[in-house]
Protein backbone atom coordinates (compact mmCIF):
# COMPACT_ATOMS: atom_id res chain seq x y z
CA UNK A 1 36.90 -31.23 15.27
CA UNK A 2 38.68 -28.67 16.97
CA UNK A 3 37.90 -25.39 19.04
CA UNK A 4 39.07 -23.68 16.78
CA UNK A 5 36.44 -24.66 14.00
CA UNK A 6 33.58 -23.97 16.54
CA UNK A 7 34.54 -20.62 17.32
CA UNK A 8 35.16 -19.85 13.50
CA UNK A 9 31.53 -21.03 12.88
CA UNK A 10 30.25 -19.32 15.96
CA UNK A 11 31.62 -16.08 14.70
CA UNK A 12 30.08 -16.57 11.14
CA UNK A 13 26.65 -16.94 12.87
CA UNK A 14 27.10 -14.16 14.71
CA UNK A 15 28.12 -12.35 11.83
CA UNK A 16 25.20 -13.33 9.72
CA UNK A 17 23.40 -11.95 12.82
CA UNK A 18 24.50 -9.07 12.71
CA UNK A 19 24.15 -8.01 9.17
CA UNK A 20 20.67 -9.58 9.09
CA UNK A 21 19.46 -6.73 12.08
CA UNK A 22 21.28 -3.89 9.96
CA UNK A 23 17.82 -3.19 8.63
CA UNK A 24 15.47 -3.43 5.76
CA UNK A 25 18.37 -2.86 2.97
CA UNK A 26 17.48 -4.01 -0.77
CA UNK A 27 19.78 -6.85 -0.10
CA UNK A 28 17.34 -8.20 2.70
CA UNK A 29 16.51 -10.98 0.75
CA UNK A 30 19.84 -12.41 -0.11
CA UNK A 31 20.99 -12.39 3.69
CA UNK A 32 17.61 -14.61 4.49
CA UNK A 33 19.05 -16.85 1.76
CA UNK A 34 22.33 -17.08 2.68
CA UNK A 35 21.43 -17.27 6.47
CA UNK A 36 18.96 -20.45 5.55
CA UNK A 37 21.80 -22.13 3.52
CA UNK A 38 23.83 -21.77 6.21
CA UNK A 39 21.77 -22.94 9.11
CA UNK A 40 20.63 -26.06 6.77
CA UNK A 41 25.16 -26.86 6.88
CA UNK A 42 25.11 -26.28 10.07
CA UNK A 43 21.93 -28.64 11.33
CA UNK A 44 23.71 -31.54 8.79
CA UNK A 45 27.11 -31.09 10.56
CA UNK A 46 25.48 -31.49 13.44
CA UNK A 47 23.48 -34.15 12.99
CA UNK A 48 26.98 -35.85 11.51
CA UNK A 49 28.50 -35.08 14.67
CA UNK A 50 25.65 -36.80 16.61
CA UNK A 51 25.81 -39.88 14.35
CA UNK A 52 29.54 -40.32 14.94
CA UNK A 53 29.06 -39.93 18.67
CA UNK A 54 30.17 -36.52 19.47
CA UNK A 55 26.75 -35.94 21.27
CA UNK A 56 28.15 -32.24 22.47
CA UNK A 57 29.82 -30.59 19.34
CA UNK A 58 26.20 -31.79 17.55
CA UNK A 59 24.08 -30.33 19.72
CA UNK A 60 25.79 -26.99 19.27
CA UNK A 61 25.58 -27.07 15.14
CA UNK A 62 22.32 -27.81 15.54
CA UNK A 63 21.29 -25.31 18.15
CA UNK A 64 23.55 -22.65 16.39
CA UNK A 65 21.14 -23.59 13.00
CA UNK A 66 18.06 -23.50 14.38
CA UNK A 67 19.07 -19.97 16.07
CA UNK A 68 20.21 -18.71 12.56
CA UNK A 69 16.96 -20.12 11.00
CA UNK A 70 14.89 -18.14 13.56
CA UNK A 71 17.04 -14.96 13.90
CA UNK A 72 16.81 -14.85 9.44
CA UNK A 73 13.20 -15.21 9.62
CA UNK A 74 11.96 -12.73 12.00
CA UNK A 75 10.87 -9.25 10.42
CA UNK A 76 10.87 -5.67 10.98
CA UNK A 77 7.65 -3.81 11.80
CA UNK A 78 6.53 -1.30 9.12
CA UNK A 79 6.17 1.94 11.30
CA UNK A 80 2.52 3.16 12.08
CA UNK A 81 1.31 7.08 11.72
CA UNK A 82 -0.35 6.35 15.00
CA UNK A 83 2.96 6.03 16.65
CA UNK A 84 4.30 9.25 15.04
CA UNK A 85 4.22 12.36 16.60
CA UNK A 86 3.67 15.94 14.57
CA UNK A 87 7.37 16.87 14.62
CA UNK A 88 8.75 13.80 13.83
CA UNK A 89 6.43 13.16 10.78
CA UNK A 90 7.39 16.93 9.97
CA UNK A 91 11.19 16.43 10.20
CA UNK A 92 10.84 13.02 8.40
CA UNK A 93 9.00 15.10 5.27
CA UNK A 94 10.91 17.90 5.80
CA UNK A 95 8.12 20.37 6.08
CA UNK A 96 7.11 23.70 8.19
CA UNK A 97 4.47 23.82 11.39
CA UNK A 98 1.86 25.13 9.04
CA UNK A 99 2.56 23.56 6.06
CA UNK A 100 -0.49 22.75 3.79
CA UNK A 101 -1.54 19.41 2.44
CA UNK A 102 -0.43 20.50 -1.03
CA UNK A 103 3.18 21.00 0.51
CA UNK A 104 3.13 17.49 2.45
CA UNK A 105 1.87 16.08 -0.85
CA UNK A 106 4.48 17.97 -2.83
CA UNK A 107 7.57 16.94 0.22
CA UNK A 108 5.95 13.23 0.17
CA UNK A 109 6.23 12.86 -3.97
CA UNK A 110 9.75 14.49 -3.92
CA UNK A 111 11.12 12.35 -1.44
CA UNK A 112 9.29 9.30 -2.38
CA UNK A 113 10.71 9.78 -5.62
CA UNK A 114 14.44 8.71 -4.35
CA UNK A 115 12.86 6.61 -1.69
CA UNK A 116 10.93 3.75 -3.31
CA UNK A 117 12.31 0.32 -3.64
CA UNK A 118 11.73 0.28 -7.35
CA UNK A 119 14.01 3.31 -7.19
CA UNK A 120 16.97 1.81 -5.24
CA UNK A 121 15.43 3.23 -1.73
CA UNK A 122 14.29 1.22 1.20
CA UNK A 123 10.90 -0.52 2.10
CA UNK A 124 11.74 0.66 5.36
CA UNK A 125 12.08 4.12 4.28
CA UNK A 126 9.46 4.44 2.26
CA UNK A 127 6.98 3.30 4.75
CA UNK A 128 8.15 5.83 7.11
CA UNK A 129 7.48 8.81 4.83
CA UNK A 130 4.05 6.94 3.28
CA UNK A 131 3.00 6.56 7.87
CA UNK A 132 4.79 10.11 8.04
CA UNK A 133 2.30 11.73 5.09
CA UNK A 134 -0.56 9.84 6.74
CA UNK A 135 0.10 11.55 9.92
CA UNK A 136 0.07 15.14 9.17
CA UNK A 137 -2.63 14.51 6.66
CA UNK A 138 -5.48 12.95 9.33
CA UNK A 139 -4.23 16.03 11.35
């Protein structure tokens, strides 16, 4: 094989990366699918290599699939209202100083309403407005 074919594959892992960090899309669970499929080539052609005697090109398939198998698998924290302060859970929910916990309810159902992964929105999102809510409510 030639350089060329190990920095095409390096990019593609690097790629695959990359779009896996971009954050808790709907579409999370087809990058972790396509990531795994991909490590799984790359660990074969890498043990291939190895088997044929090309001890150094196999150790980097492999190491380059067992990177993309960890880097797919590793998951974003759900934010906490504990680590929220009172203006950012405000700005999140859109909602005054003194607003009353019929207005955060009211803010929270409005925005949860476009938010919600049943509704095309985020997980990601949605937990920040659901830790957001909690906040200003145990205020």
């Amino acid at each position: 094989m030639s350089p060329l074919w190990l920095v095409l594959g390096a990019i593609a892992v690097w790629a695959l990366v990359r779009l896996g960090r971009q954050g808790d899309g709907a579409r999370r669970g087809q990058w972790r699918i396509t990531a795994t499929l991909f490590s799984a080539v790359l660990m074969a052609g890498g043990a291939l290599a190895a088997f044929r005697g090309s001890w150094i090109l196999g150790g980097a398939l492999v190491s380059a699939g067992l990177y993309l198998t960890v880097a797919s698998r590793q998951r974003t924290v759900a934010p906490r209202a504990e680590g929220m302060t009172d203006s950012e859970a405000r700005s999140v929910l859109g909602v005054p100083a003194n607003a009353t916990t019929r207005e955060i309810n009211a803010a929270w159902k409005r925005l949860m309403a476009r938010a919600h992964p049943d509704q095309g929105g985020t997980q990601g999102l949605a937990s920040r407005l659901n830790a957001a809510r909690d906040h200003l409510l145990k205020r």
